[in-house]
Protein backbone atom coordinates (compact mmCIF):
# COMPACT_ATOMS: atom_id res chain seq x y z
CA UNK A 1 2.57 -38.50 17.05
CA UNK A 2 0.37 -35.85 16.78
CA UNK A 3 -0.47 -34.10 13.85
CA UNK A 4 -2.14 -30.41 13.02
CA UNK A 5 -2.89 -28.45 9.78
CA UNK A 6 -2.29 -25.04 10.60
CA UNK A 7 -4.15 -23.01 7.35
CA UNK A 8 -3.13 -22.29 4.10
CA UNK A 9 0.38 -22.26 3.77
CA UNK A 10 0.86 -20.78 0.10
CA UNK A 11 -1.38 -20.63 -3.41
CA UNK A 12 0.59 -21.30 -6.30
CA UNK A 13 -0.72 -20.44 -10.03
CA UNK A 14 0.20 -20.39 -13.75
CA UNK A 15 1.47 -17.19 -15.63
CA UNK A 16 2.24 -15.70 -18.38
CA UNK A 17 4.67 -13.44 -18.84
CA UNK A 18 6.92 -13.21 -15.75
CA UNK A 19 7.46 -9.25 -15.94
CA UNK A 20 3.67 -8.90 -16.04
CA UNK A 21 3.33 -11.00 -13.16
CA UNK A 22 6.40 -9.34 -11.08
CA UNK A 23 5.01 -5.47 -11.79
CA UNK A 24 1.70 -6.28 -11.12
CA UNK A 25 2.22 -8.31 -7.73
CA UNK A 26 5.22 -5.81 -6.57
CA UNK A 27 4.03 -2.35 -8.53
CA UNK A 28 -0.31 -2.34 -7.94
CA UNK A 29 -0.39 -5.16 -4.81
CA UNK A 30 2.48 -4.37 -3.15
CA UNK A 31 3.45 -7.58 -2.13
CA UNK A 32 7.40 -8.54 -1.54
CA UNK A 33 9.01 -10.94 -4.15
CA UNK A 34 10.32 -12.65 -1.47
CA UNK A 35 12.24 -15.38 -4.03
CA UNK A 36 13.45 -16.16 -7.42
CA UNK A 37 14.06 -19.28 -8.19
CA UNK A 38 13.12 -21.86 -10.52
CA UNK A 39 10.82 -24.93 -10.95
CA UNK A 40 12.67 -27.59 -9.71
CA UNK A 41 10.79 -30.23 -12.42
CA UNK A 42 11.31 -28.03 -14.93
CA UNK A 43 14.36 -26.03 -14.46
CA UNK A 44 14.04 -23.81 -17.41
CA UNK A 45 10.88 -21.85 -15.57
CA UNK A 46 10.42 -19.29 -12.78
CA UNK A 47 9.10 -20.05 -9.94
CA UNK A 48 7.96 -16.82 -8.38
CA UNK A 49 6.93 -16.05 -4.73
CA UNK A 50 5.38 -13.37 -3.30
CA UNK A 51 4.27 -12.83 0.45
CA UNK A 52 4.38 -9.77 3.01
CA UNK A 53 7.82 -8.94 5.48
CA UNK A 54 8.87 -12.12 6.18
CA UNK A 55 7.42 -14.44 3.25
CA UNK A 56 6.13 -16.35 6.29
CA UNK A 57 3.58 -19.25 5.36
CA UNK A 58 -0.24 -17.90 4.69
CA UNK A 59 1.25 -15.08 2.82
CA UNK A 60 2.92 -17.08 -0.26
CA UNK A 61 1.04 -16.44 -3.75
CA UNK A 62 3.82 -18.18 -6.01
CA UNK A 63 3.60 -18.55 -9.72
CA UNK A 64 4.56 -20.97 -12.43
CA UNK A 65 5.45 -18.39 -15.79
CA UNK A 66 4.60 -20.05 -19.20
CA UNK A 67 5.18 -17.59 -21.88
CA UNK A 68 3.34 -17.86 -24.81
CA UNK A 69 0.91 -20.52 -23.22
CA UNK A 70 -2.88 -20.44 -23.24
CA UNK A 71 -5.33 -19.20 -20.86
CA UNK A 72 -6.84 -21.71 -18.52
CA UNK A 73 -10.88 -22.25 -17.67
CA UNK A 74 -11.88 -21.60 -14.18
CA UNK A 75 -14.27 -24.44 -12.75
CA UNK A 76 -15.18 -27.50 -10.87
CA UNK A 77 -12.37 -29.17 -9.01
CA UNK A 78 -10.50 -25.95 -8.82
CA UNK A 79 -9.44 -23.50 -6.40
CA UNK A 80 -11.14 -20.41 -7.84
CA UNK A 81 -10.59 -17.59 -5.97
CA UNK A 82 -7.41 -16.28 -4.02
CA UNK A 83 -8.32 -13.68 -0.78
CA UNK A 84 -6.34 -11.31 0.55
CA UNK A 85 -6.56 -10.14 4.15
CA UNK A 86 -6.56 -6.13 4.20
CA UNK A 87 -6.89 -4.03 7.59
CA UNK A 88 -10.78 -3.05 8.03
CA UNK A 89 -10.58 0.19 7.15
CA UNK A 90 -8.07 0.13 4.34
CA UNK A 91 -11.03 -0.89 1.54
CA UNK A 92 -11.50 2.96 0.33
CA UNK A 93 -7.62 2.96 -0.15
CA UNK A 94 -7.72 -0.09 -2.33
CA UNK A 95 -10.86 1.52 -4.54
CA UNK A 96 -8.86 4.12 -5.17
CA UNK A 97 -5.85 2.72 -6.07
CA UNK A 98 -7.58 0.40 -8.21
CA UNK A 99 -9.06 3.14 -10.01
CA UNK A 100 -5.71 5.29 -10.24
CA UNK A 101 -3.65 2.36 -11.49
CA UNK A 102 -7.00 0.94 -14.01
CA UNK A 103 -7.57 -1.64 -12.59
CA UNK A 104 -11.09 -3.07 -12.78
CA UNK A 105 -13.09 -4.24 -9.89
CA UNK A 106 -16.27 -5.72 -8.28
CA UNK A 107 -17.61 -4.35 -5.44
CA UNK A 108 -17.43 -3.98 -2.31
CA UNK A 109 -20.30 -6.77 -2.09
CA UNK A 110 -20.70 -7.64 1.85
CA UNK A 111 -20.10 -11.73 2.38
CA UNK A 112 -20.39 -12.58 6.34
CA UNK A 113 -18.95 -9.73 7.85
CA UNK A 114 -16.71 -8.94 5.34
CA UNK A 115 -16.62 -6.43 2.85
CA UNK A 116 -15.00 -7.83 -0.16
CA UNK A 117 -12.98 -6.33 -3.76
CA UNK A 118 -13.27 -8.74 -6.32
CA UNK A 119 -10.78 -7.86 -9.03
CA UNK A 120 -8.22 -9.91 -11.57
CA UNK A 121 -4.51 -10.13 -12.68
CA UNK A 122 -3.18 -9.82 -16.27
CA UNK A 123 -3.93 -13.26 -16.82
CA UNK A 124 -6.99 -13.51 -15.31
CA UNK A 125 -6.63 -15.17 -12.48
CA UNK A 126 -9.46 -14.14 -10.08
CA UNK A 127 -8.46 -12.62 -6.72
CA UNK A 128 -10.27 -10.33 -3.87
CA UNK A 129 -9.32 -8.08 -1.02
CA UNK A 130 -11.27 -8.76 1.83
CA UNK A 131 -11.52 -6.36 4.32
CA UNK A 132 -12.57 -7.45 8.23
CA UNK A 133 -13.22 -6.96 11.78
CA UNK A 134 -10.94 -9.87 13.07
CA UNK A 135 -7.11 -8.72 13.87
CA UNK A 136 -4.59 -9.80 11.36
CA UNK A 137 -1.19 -9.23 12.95
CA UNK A 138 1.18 -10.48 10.15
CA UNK A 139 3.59 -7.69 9.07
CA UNK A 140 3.17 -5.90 5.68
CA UNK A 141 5.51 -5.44 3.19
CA UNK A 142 6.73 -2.07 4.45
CA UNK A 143 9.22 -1.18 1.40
CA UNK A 144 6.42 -1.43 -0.94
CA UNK A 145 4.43 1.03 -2.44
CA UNK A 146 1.34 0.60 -0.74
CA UNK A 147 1.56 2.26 2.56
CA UNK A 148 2.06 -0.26 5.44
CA UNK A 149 -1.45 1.00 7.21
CA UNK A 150 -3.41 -0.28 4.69
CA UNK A 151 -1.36 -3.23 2.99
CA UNK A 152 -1.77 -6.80 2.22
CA UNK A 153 -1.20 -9.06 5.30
CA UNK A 154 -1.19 -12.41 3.83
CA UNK A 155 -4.28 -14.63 2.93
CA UNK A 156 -7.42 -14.85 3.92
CA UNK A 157 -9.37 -17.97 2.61
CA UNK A 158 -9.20 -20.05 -0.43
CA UNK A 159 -12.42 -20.99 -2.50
CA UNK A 160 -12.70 -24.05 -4.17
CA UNK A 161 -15.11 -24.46 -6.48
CA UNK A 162 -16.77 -28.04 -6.23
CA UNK A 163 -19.67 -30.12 -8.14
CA UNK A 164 -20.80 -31.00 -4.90
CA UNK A 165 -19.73 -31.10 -1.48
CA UNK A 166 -20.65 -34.42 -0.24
CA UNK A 167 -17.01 -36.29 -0.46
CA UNK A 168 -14.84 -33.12 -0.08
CA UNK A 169 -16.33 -32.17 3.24
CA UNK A 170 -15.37 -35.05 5.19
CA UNK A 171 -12.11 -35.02 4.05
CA UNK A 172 -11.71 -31.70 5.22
CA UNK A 173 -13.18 -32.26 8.56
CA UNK A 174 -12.64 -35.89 9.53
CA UNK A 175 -9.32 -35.86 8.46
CA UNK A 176 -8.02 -32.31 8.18
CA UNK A 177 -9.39 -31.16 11.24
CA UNK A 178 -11.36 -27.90 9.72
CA UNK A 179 -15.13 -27.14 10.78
CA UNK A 180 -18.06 -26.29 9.25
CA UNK A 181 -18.19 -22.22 10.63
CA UNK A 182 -20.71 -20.56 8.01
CA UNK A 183 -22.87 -21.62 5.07
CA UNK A 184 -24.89 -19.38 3.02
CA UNK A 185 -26.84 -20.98 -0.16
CA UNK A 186 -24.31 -22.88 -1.78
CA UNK A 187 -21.26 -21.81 -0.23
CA UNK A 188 -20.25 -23.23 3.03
CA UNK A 189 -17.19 -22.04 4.78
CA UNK A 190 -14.84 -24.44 6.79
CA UNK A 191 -12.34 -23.16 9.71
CA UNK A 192 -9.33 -24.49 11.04
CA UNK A 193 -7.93 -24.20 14.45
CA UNK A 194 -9.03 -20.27 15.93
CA UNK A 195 -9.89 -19.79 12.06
CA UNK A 196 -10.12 -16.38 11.61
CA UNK A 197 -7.34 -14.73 8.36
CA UNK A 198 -5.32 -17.68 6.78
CA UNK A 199 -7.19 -20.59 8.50
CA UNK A 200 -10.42 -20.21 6.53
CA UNK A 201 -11.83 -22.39 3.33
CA UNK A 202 -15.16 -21.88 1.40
CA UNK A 203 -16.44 -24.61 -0.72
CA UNK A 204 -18.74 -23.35 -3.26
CA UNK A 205 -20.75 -25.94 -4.66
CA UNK A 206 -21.40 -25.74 -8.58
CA UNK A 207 -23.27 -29.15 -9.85
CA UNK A 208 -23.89 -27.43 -13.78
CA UNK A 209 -20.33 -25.35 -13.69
CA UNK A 210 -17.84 -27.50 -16.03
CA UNK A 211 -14.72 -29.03 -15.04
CA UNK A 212 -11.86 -26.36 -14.95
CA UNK A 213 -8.84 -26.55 -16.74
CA UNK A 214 -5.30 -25.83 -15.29
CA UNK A 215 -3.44 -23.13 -17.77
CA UNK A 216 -2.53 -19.28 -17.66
CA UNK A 217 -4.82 -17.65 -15.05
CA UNK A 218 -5.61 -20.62 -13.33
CA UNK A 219 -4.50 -22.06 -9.55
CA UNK A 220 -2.42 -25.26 -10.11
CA UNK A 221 -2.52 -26.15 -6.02
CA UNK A 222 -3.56 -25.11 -2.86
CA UNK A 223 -1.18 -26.04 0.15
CA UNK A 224 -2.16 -26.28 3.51
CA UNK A 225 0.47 -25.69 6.67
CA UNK A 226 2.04 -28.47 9.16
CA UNK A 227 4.49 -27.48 11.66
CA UNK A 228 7.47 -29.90 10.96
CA UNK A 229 8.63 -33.11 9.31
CA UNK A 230 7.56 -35.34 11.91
CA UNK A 231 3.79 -34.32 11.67
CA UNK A 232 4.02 -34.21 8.01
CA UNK A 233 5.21 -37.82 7.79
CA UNK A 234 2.17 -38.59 9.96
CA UNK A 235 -0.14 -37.51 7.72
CA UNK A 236 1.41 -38.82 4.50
CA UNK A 237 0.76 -42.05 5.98
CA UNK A 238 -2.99 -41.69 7.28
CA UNK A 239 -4.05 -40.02 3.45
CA UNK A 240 -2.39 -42.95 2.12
CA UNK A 241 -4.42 -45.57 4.37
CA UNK A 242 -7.30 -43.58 3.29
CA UNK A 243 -7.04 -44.64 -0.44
CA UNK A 244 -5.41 -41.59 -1.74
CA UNK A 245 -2.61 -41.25 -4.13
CA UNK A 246 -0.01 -39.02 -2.11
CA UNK A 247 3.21 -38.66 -3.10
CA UNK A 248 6.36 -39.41 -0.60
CA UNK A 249 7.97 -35.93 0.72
CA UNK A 250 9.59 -34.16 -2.11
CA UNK A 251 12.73 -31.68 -1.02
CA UNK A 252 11.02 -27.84 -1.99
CA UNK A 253 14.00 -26.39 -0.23
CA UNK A 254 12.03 -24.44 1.27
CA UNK A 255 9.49 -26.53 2.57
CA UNK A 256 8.59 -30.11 2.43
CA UNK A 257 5.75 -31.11 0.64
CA UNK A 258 3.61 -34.12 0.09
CA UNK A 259 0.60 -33.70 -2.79
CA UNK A 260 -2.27 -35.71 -3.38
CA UNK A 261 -5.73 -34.92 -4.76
CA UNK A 262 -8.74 -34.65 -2.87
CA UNK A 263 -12.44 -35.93 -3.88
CA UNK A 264 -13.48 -32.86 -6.31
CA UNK A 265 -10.00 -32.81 -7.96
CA UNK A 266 -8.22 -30.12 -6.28
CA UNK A 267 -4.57 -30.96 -5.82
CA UNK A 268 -3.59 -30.32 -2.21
CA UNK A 269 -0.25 -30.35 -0.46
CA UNK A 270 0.28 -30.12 2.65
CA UNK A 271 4.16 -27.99 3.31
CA UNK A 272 6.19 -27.29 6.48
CA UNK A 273 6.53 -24.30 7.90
CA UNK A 274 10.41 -24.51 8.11
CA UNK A 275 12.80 -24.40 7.11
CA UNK A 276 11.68 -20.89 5.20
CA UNK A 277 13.43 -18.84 2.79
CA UNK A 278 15.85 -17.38 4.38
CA UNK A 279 17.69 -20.71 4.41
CA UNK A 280 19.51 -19.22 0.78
CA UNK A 281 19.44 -15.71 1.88
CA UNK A 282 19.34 -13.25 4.49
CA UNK A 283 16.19 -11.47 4.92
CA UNK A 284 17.01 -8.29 4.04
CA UNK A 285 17.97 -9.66 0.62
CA UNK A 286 15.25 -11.64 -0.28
CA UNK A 287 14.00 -11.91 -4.07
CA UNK A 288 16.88 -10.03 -4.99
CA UNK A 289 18.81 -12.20 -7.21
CA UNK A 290 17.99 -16.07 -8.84
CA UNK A 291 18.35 -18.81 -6.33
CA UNK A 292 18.99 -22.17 -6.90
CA UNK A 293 18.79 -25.02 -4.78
CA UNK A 294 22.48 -26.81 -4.12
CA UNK A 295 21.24 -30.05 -6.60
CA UNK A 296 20.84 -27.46 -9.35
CA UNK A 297 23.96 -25.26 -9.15
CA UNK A 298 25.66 -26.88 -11.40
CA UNK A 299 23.24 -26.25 -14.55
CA UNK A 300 23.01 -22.21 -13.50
CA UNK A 301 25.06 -21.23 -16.51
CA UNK A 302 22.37 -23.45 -18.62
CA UNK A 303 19.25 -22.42 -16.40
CA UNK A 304 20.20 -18.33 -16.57
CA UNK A 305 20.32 -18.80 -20.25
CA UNK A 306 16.90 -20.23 -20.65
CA UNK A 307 15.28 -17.97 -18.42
CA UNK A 308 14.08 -14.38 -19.62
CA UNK A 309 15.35 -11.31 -17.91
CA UNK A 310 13.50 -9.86 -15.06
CA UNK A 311 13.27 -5.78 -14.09
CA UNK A 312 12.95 -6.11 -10.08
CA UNK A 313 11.08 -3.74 -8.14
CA UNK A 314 12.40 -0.23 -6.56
CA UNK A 315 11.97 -0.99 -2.94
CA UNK A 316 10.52 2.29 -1.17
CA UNK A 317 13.08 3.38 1.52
């Protein structure tokens, strides 16, 4: 059996209050909340996902909400930075929504052949809008406020921030199939398959940058994309003959998902694309009321009660 990691499938990071995090990600990004639902191990917290149309994988930024919690330390063994892919000529659009809604940025700064908006959520978790010259055909969310022309298409790259580069490398391209594509100073940028938005990877190495630490504003795990179960169980068992700690395929619902940590301490998964989210819901109703998965239903009297109220977003018809 084969077996082929497809790019990043979703991002998912801490919060703190969910209502910041929902009008921030709906209201200023325009991104769809695509689901509601909860942690499934620890039922009395959101778990929040946002993506374009279709919440199709390399799109997904989902969050963990932790009210009252306190703010995490970006660092080493981290994934730092989340990128957005953003049609080439939509950057002056962005600046100026930034600046209409307060929103502070960096930038543009030119990395490669990108032009790139570094800016930050509520919580501080650090994020950037890259805008490029490759095609990005992934549908916008087009009942958002951010006219479809210029919206977010999904992700594209990850940065993980890394003491050094020397173990993580290899893992990424003896065994996960990426390929060194660019390297400037200390950042050297890995691409999978045709690479190009939502296949990309930069490792930044940082040998006097502490250790992060995993709280509000911080990425808990990056996951990368495999086509179906049968590929997936393939490569739970080649990490494991490799001497890593992965766990056995955990039911997301959603996805299926096997985590295990890689050399510089970021904790990877790697999810199927199927069988998606509108396995709950139709499409035209997703994120539009809490979903549960079937081995939950019976605490949602419990789980409703525990959970603060959410304000959804207007969609734009």
């Amino acid at each position: 059996m084969g077996k082929e990691i497809l790019g990043i499938h979703h991002v998912t990071a801490i919060a703190g209050d969910p209502q910041k995090n929902v009008d921030f990600y709906t209201d200023i990004l325009g991104l769809r909340l695509v689901k509601i639902t909860v942690n499934f191990d620890d039922p009395e917290t959101y778990h929040l996902y946002y993506g374009n149309e279709f919440g199709s994988p390399g799109s997904i930024l989902t969050f963990f909400p932790w009210p009252g919690a306190p703010r995490g330390r970006r660092g080493t063994g981290q994934l730092t930075v989340t990128s957005f892919s953003i049609p080439e000529r939509a950057l002056g659009y962005w600046i100026e929504r930034f600046k209409t809604h307060d929103i502070s940025f960096e930038g543009p700064i030119t990395r490669f052949d990108e032009e790139v908006l570094i800016f930050f959520d509520p919580d501080g978790l650090k994020l950037e809008l890259i805008a490029h010259p490759g095609s990005d055909v992934r549908k916008p969310w087009k009942e958002g406020p951010v006219p479809p022309e210029y919206a977010i298409r999904g992700f594209y790259s990850v940065t993980l921030s890394e003491q050094g580069n020397e173990r993580t490398a290899p893992l990424l391209t003896e065994t996960l199939g990426f390929r060194l594509d660019q390297e400037v100073e200390n950042r050297f940028r890995y691409k999978v398959g045709a690479g190009g938005a939502g296949a990309l990877v930069d490792v930044l190495c940082l040998p006097d940058v502490p250790r992060g630490l995993v709280a509000v504003g911080t990425v808990h795990h990056v996951a990368w994309r495999t086509p179906n179960d049968e590929e997936q169980k393939t490569w739970c068992q080649e990490i494991s003959k490799l001497g890593y700690n992965v766990t056995p395929v955990l039911d997301r619902h959603y996805f299926h998902s096997i985590y295990f940590r890689e050399p510089g301490g970021v904790l990877f998964e790697i999810a199927t694309d199927p069988p998606g989210f509108t396995v709950d819901e139709p499409q035209e109703e997703l994120g539009t009321r809490l979903r549960l998965p079937p081995w939950l239903e019976s605490r949602r009297a419990q789980i409703e009660q525990a959970l603060p109220p959410l304000r959804l977003p207007v969609m734009v018809k």
